[in-house]
N, C-alpha and C. Protein backbone atom coordinates (compact mmCIF):
# COMPACT_ATOMS: atom_id res chain seq x y z
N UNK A 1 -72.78 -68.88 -9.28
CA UNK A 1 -72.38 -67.52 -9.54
C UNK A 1 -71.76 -67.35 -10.90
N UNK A 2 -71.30 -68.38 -11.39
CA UNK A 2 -70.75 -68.13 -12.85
C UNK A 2 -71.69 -67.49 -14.28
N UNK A 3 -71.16 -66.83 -14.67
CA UNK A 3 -71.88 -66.06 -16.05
C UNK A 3 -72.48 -64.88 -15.21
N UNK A 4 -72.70 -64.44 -14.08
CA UNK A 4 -73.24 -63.70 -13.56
C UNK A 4 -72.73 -61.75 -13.96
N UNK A 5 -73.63 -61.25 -14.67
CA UNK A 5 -72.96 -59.50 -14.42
C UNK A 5 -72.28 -58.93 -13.06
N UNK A 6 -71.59 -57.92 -13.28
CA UNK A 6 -71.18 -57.01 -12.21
C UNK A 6 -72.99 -56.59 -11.49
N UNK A 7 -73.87 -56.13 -12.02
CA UNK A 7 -75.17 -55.61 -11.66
C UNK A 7 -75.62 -56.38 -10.90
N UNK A 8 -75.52 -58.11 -11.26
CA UNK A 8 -76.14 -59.34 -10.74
C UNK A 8 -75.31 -59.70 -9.08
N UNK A 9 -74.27 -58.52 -9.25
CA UNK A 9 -73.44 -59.12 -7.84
C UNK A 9 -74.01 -58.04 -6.76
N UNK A 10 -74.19 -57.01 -7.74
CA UNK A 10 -74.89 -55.80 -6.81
C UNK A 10 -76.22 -55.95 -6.60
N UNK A 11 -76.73 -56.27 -7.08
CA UNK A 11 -78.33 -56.88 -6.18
C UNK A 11 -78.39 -57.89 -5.36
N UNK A 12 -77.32 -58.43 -5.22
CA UNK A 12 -77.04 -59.68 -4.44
C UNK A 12 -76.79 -59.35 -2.93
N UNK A 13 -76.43 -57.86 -3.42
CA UNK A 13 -75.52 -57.83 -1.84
C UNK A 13 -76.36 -57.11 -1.05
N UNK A 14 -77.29 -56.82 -1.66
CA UNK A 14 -78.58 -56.15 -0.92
C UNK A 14 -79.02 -57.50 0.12
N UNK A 15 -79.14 -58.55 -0.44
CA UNK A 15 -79.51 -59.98 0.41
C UNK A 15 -78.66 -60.47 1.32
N UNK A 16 -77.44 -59.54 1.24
CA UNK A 16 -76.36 -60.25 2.32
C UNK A 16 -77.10 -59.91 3.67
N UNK A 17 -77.00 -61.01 4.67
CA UNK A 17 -77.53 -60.16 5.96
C UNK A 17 -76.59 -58.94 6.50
N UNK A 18 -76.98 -58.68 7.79
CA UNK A 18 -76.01 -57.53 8.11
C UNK A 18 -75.14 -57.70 8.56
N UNK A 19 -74.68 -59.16 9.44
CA UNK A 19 -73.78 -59.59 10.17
C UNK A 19 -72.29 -59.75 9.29
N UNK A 20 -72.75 -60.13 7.93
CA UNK A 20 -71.36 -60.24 6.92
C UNK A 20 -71.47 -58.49 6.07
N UNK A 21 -71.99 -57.52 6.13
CA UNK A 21 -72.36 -56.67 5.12
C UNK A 21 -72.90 -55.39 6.42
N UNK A 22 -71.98 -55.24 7.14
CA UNK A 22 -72.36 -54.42 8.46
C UNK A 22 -72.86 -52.93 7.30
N UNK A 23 -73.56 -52.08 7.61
CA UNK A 23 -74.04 -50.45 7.07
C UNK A 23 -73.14 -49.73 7.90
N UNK A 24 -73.00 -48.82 7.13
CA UNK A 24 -71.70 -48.00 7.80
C UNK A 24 -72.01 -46.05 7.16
N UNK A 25 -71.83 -45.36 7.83
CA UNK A 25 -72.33 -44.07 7.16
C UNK A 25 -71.50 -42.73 7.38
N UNK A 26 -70.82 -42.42 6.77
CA UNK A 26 -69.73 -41.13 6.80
C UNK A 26 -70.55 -40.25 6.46
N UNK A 27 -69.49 -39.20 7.01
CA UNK A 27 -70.54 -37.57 7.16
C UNK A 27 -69.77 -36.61 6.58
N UNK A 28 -69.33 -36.21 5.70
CA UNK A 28 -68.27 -35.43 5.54
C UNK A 28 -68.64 -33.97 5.16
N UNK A 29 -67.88 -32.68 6.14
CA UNK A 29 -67.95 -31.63 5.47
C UNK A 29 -66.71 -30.62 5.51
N UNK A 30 -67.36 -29.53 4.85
CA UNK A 30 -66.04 -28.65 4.45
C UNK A 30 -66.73 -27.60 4.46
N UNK A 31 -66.07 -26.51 4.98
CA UNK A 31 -66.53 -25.00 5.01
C UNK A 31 -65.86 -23.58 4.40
N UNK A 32 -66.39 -23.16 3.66
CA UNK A 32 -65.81 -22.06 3.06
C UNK A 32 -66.22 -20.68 3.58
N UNK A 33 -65.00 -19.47 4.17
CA UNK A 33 -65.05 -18.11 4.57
C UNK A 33 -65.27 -17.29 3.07
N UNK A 34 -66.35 -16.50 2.72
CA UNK A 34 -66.45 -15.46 1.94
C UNK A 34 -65.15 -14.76 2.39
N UNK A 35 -64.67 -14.58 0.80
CA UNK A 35 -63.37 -13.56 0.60
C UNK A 35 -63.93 -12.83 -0.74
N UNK A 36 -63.39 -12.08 -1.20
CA UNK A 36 -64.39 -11.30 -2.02
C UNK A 36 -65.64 -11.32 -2.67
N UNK A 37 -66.49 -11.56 -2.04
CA UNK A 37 -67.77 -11.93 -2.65
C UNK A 37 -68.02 -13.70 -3.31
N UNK A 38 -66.77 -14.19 -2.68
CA UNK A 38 -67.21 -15.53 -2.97
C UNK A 38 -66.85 -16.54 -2.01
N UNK A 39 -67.38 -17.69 -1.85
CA UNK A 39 -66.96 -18.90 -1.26
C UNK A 39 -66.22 -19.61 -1.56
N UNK A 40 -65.10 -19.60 -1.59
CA UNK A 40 -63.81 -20.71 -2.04
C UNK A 40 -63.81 -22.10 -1.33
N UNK A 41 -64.11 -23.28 -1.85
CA UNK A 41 -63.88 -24.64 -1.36
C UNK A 41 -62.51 -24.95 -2.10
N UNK A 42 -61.61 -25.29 -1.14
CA UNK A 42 -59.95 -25.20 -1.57
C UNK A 42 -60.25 -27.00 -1.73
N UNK A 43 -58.81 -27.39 -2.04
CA UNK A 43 -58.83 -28.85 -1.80
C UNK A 43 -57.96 -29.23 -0.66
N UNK A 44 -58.76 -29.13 0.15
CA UNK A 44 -58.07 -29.69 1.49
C UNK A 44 -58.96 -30.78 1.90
N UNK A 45 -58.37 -31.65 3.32
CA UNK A 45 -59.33 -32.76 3.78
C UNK A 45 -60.38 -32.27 4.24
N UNK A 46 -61.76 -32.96 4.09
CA UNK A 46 -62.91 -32.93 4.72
C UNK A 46 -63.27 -33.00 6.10
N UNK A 47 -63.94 -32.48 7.11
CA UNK A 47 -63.72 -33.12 8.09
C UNK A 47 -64.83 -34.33 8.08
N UNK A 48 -64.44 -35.45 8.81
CA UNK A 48 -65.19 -36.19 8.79
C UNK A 48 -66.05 -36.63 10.14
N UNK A 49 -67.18 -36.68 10.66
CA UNK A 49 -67.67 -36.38 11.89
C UNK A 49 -68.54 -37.74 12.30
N UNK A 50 -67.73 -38.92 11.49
CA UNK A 50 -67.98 -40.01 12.36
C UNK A 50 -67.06 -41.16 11.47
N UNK A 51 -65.85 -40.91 11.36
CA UNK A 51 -65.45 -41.82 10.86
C UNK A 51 -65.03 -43.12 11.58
N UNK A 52 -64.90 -44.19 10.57
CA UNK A 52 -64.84 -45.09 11.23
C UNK A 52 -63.41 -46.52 10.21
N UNK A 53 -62.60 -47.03 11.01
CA UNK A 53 -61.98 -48.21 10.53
C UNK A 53 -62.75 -48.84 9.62
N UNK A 54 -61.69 -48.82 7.92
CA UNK A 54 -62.59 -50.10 7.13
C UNK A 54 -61.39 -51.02 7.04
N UNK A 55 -61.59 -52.19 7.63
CA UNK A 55 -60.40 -53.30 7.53
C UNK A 55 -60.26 -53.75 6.62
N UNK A 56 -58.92 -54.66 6.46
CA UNK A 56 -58.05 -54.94 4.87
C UNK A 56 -59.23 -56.49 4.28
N UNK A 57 -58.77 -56.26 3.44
CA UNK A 57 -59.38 -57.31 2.25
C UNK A 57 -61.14 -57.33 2.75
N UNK A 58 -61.65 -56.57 2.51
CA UNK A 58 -62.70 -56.31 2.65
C UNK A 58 -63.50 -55.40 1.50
N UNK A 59 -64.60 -55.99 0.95
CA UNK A 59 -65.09 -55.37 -0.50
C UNK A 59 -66.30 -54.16 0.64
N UNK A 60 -65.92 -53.02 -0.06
CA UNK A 60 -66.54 -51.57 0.44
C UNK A 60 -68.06 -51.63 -1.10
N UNK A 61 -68.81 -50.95 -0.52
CA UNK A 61 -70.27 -51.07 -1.30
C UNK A 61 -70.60 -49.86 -0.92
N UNK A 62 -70.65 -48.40 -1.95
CA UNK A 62 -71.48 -47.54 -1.68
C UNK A 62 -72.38 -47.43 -2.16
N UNK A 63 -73.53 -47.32 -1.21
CA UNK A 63 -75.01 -47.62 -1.71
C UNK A 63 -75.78 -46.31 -2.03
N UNK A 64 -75.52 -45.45 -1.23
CA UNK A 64 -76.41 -43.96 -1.44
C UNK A 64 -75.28 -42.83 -1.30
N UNK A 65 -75.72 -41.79 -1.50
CA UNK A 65 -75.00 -40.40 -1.28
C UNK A 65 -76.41 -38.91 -1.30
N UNK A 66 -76.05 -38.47 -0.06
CA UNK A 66 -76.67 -37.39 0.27
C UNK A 66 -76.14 -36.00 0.19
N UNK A 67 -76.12 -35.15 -0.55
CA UNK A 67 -75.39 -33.94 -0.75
C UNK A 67 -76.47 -32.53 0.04
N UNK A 68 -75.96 -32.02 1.15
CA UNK A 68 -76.76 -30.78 1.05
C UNK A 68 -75.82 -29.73 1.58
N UNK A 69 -75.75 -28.54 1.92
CA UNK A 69 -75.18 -27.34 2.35
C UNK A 69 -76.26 -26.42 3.41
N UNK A 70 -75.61 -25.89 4.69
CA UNK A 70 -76.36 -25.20 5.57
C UNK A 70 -76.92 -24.05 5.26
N UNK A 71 -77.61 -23.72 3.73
CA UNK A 71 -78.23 -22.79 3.15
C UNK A 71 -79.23 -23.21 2.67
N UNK A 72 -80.58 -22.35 2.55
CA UNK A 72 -81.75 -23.03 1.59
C UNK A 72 -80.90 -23.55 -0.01
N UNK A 73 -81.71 -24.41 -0.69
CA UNK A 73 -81.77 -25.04 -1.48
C UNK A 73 -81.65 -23.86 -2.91
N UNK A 74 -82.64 -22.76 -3.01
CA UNK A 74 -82.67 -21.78 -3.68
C UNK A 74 -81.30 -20.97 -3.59
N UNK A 75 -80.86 -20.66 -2.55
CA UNK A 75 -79.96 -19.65 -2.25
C UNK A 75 -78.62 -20.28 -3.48
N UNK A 76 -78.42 -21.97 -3.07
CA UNK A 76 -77.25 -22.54 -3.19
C UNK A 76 -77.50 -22.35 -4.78
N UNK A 77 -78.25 -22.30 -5.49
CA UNK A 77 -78.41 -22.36 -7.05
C UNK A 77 -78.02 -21.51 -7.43
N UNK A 78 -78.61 -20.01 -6.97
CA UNK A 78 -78.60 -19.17 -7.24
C UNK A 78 -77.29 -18.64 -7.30
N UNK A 79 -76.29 -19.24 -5.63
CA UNK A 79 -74.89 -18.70 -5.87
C UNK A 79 -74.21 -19.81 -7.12
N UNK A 80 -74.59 -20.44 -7.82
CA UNK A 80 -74.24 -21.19 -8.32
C UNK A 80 -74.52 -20.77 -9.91
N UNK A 81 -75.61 -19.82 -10.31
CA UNK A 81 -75.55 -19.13 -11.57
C UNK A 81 -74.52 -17.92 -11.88
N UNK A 82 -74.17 -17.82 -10.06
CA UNK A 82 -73.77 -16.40 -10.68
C UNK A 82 -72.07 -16.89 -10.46
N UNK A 83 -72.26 -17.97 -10.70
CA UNK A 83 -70.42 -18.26 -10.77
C UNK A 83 -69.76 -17.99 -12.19
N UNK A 84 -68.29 -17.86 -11.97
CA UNK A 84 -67.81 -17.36 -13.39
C UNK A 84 -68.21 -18.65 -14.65
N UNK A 85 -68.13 -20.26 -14.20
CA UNK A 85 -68.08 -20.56 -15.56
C UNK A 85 -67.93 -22.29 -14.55
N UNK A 86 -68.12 -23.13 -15.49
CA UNK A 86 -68.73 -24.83 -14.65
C UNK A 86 -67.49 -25.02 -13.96
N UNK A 87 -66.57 -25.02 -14.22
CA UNK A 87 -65.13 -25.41 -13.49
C UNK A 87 -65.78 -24.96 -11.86
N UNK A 88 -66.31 -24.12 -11.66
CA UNK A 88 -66.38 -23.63 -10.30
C UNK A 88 -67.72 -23.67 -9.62
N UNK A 89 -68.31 -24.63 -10.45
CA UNK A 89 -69.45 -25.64 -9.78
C UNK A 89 -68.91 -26.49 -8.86
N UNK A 90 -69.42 -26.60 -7.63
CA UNK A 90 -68.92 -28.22 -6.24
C UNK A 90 -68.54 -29.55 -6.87
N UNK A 91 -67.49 -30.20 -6.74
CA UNK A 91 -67.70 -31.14 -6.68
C UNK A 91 -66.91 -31.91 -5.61
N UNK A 92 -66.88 -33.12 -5.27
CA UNK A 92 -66.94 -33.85 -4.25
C UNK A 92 -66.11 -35.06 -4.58
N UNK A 93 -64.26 -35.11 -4.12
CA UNK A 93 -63.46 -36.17 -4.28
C UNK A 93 -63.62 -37.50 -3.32
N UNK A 94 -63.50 -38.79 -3.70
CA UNK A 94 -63.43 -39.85 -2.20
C UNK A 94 -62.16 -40.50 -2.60
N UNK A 95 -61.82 -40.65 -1.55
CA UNK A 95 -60.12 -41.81 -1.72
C UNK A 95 -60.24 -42.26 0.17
N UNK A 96 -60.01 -43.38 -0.74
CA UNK A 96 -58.96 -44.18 0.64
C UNK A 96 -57.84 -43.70 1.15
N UNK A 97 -57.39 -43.47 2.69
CA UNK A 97 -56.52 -42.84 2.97
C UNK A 97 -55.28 -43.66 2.52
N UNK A 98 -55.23 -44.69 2.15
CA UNK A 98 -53.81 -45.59 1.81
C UNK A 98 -53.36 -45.44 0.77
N UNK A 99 -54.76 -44.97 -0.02
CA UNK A 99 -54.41 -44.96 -1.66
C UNK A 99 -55.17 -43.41 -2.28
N UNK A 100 -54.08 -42.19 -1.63
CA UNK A 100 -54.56 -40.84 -1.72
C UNK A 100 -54.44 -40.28 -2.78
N UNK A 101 -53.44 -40.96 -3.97
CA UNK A 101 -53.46 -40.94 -5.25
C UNK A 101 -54.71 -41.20 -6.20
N UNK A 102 -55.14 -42.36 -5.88
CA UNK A 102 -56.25 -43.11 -6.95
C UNK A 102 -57.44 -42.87 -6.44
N UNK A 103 -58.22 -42.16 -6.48
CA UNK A 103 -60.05 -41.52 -6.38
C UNK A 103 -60.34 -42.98 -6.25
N UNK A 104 -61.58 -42.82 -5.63
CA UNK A 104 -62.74 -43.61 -5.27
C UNK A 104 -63.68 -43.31 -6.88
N UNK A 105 -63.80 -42.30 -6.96
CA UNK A 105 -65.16 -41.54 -8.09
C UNK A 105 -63.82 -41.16 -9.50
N UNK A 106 -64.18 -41.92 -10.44
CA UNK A 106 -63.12 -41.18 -11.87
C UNK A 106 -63.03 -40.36 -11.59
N UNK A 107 -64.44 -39.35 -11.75
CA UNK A 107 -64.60 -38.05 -12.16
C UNK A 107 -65.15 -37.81 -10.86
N UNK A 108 -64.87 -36.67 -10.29
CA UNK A 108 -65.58 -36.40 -9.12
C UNK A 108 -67.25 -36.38 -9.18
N UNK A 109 -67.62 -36.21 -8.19
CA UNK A 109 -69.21 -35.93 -8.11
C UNK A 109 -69.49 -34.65 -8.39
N UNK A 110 -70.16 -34.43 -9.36
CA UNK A 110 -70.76 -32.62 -9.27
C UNK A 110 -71.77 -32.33 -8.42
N UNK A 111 -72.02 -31.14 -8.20
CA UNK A 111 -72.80 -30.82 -7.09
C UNK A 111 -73.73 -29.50 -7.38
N UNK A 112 -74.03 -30.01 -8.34
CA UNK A 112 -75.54 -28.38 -8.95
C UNK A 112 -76.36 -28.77 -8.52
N UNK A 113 -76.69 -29.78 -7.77
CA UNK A 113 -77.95 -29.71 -6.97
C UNK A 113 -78.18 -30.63 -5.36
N UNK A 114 -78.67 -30.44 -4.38
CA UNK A 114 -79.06 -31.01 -3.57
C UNK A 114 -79.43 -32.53 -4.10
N UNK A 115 -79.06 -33.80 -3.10
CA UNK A 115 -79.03 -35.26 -3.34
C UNK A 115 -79.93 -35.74 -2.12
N UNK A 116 -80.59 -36.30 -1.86
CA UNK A 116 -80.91 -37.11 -0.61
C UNK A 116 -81.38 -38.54 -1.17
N UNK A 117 -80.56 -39.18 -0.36
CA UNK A 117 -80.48 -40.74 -0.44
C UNK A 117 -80.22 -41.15 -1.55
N UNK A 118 -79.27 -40.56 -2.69
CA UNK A 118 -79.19 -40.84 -4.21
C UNK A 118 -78.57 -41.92 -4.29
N UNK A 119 -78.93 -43.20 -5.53
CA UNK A 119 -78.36 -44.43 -5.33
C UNK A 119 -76.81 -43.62 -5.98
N UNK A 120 -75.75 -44.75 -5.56
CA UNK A 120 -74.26 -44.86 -6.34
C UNK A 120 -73.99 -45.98 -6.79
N UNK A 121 -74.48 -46.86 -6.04
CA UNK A 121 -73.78 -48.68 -6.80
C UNK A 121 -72.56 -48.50 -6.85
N UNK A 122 -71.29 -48.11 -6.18
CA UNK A 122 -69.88 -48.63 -6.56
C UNK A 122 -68.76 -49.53 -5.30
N UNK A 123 -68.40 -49.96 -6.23
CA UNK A 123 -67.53 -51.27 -5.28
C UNK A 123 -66.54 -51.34 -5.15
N UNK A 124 -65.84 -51.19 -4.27
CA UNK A 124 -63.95 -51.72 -3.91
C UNK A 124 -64.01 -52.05 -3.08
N UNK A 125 -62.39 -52.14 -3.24
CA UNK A 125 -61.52 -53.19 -1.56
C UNK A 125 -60.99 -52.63 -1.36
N UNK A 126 -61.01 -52.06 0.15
CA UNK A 126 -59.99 -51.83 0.75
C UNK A 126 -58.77 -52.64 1.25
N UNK A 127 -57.44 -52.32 0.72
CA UNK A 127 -56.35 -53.37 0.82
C UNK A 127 -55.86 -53.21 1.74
N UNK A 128 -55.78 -52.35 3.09
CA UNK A 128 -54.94 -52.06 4.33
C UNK A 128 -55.58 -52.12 5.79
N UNK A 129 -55.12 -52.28 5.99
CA UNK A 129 -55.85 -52.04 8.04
C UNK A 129 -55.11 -51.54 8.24
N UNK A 130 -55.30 -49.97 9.77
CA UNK A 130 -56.67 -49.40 9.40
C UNK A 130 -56.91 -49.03 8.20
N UNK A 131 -57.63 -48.56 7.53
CA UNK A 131 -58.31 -47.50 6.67
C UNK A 131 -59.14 -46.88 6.36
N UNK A 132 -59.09 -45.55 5.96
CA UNK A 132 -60.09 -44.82 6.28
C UNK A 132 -60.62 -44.07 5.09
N UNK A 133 -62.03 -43.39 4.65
CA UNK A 133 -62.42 -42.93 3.75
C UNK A 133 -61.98 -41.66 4.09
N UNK A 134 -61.67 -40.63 2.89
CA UNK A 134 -61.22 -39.35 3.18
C UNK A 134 -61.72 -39.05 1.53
N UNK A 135 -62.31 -37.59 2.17
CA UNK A 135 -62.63 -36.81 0.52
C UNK A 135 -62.63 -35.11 0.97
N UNK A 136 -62.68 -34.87 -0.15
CA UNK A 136 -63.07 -33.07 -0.01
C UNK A 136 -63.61 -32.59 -1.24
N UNK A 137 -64.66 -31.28 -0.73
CA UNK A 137 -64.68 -30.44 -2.01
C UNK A 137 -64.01 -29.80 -2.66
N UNK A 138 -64.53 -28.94 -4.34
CA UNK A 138 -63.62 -28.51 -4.62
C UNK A 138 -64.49 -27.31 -5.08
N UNK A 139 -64.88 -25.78 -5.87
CA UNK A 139 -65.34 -25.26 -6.18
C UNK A 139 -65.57 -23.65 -5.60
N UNK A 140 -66.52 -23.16 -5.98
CA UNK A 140 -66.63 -21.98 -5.63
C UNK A 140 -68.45 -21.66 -5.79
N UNK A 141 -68.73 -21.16 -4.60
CA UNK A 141 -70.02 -20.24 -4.82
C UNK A 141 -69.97 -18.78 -4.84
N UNK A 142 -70.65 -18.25 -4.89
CA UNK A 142 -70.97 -17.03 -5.21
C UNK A 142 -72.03 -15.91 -4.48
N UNK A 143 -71.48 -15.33 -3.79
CA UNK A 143 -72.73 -14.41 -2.63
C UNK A 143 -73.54 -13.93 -3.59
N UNK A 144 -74.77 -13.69 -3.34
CA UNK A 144 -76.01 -13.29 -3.99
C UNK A 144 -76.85 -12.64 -2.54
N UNK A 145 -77.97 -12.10 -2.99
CA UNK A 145 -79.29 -11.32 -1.87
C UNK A 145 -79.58 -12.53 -1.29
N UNK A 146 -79.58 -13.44 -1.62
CA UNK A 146 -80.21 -14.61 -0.07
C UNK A 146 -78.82 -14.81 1.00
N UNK A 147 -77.34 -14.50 -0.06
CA UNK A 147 -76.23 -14.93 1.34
C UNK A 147 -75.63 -13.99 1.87
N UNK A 148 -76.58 -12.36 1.59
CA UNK A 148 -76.23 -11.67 2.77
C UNK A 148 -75.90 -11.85 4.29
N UNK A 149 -75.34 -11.29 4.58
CA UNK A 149 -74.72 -11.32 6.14
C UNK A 149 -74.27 -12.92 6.37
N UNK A 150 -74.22 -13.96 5.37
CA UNK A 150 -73.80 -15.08 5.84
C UNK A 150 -71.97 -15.39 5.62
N UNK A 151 -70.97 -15.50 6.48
CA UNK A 151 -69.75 -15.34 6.60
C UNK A 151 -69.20 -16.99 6.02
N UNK A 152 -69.86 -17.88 6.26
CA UNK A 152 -69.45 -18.83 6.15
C UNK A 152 -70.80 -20.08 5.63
N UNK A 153 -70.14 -20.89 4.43
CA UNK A 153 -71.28 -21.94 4.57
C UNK A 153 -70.15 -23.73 4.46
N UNK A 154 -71.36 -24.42 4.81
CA UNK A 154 -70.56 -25.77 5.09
C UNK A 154 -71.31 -26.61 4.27
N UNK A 155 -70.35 -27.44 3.05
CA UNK A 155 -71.07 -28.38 2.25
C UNK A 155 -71.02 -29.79 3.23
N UNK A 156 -71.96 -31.00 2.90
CA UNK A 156 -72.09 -31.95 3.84
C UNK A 156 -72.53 -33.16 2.72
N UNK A 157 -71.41 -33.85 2.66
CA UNK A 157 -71.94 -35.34 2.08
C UNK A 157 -72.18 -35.90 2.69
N UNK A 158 -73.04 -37.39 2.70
CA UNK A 158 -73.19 -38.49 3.49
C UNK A 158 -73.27 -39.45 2.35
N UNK A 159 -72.33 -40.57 3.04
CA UNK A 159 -72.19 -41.30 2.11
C UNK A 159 -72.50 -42.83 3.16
N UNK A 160 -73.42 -43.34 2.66
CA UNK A 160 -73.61 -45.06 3.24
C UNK A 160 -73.17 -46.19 2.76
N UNK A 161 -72.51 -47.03 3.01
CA UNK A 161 -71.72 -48.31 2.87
C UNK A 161 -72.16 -49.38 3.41
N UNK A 162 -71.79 -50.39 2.79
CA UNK A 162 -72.06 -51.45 3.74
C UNK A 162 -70.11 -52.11 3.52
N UNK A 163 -70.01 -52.59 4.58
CA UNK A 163 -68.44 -53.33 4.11
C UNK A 163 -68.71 -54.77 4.23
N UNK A 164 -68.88 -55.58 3.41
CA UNK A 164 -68.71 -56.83 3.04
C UNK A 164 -67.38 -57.73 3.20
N UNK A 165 -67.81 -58.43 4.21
CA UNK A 165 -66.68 -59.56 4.70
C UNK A 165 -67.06 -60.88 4.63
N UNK A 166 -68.20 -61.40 3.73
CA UNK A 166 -68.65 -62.65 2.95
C UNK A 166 -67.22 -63.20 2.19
N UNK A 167 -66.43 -64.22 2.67
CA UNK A 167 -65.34 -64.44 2.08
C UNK A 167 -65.25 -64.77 0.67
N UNK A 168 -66.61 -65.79 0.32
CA UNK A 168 -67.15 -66.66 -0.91
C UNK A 168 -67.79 -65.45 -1.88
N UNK A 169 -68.23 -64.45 -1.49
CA UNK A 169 -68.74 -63.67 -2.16
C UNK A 169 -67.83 -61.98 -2.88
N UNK A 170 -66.33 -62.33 -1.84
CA UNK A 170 -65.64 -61.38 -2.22
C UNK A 170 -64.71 -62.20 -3.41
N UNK A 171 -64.48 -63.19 -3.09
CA UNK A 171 -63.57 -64.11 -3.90
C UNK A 171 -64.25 -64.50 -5.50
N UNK A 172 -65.89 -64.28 -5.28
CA UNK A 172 -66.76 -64.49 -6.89
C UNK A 172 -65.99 -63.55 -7.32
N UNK A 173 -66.32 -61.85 -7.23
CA UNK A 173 -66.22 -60.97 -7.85
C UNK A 173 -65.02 -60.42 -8.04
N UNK A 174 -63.81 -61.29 -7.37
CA UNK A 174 -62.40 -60.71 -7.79
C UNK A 174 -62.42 -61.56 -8.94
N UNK A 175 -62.74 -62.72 -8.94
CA UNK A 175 -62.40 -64.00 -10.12
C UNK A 175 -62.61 -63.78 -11.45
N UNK A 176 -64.28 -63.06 -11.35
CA UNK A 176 -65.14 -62.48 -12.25
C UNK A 176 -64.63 -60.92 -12.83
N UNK A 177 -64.42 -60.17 -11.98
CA UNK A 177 -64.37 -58.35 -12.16
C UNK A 177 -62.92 -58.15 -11.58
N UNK A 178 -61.43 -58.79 -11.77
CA UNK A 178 -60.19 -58.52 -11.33
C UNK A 178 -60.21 -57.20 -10.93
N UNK A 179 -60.53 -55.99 -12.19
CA UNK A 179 -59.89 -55.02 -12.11
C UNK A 179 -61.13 -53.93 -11.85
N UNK A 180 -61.91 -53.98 -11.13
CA UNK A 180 -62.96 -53.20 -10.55
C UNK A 180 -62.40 -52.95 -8.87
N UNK A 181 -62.14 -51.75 -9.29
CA UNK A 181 -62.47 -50.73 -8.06
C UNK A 181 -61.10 -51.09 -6.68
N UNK A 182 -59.89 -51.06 -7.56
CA UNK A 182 -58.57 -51.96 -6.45
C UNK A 182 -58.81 -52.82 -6.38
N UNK A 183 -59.80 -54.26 -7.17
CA UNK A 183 -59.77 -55.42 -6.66
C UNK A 183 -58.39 -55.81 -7.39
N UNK A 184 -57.32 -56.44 -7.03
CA UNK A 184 -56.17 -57.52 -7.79
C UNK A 184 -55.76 -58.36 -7.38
């Protein structure tokens, strides 16, 4: 494993079987009530509709992310031109519930368009038992002629993981990458 890239550890872990590298898949959404002609996504928690325990010293691997909303695809753009200005484009925070300070994502995820199965490649450890993934949106849409009569819409990430408990393989990439993603 020595001389090896961060990239070279992430294709690697595609080969882990599943028994050390279990798949794991959060669902997260958030719903916004039209108040004057717009959809407000506040920053509050997401709900999450299958969460699950990620145990301590364990390297987290997000592999994909799926973004959609319970509106056609057109509609969501559209409320999305007629917003005042990019600040109030979607985007999409992740944190560990232990560590509600420090993001999962630098910069949040933006959200101008529908995602299905989009790669992410990013890696941490979770340092606590239990723990749990927690995120929310943030933004604003905009009613337009397709979101007539609609009172409410619900954004929906899905995010897939695998959690890696390969002891030899968490211990390369702290040795190698200390300061990636809470590893110390």
């Amino acid at each position: 494993m020595h001389g090896e890239t961060l990239q070279d550890y992430i294709a690697r872990i595609e080969d882990l079987p599943y028994f050390s590298s279990p798949p794991m898949q959060f669902t997260f959404t958030q719903s916004a009530t039209l108040t004057l002609g717009r959809y407000p996504f506040v920053s509050e928690k997401a709900v999450v509709g299958n969460n699950k325990n990620l145990t301590d010293n364990v390297l987290v691997y997000i592999k994909e992310i799926t973004f959609s909303a319970d509106i056609e695809l057109l509609a969501y753009q559209q409320a999305l031109k007629l917003s005042t200005g990019a600040t109030d484009i979607p985007t999409f925070s992740l944190f560990l519930q232990s560590e509600a300070r420090s993001p999962i994502f630098i910069d949040p995820i933006q959200l101008g368009n529908y995602y299905s199965g989009q790669e992410y490649k990013k890696i941490f450890l979770s340092k606590q038992n239990p723990n749990e993934l927690t995120g929310f949106f943030r933004g604003t849409l905009q009613q337009n002629a397709a979101l007539a009569g609609v009172q409410e819409i619900n954004l929906t990430m899905d995010i897939w993981v695998q959690q890696i408990t390969n002891d030899n393989f968490i211990e390369a990439i702290r040795k190698n990458y200390p300061n990636i993603g809470g590893l110390h």
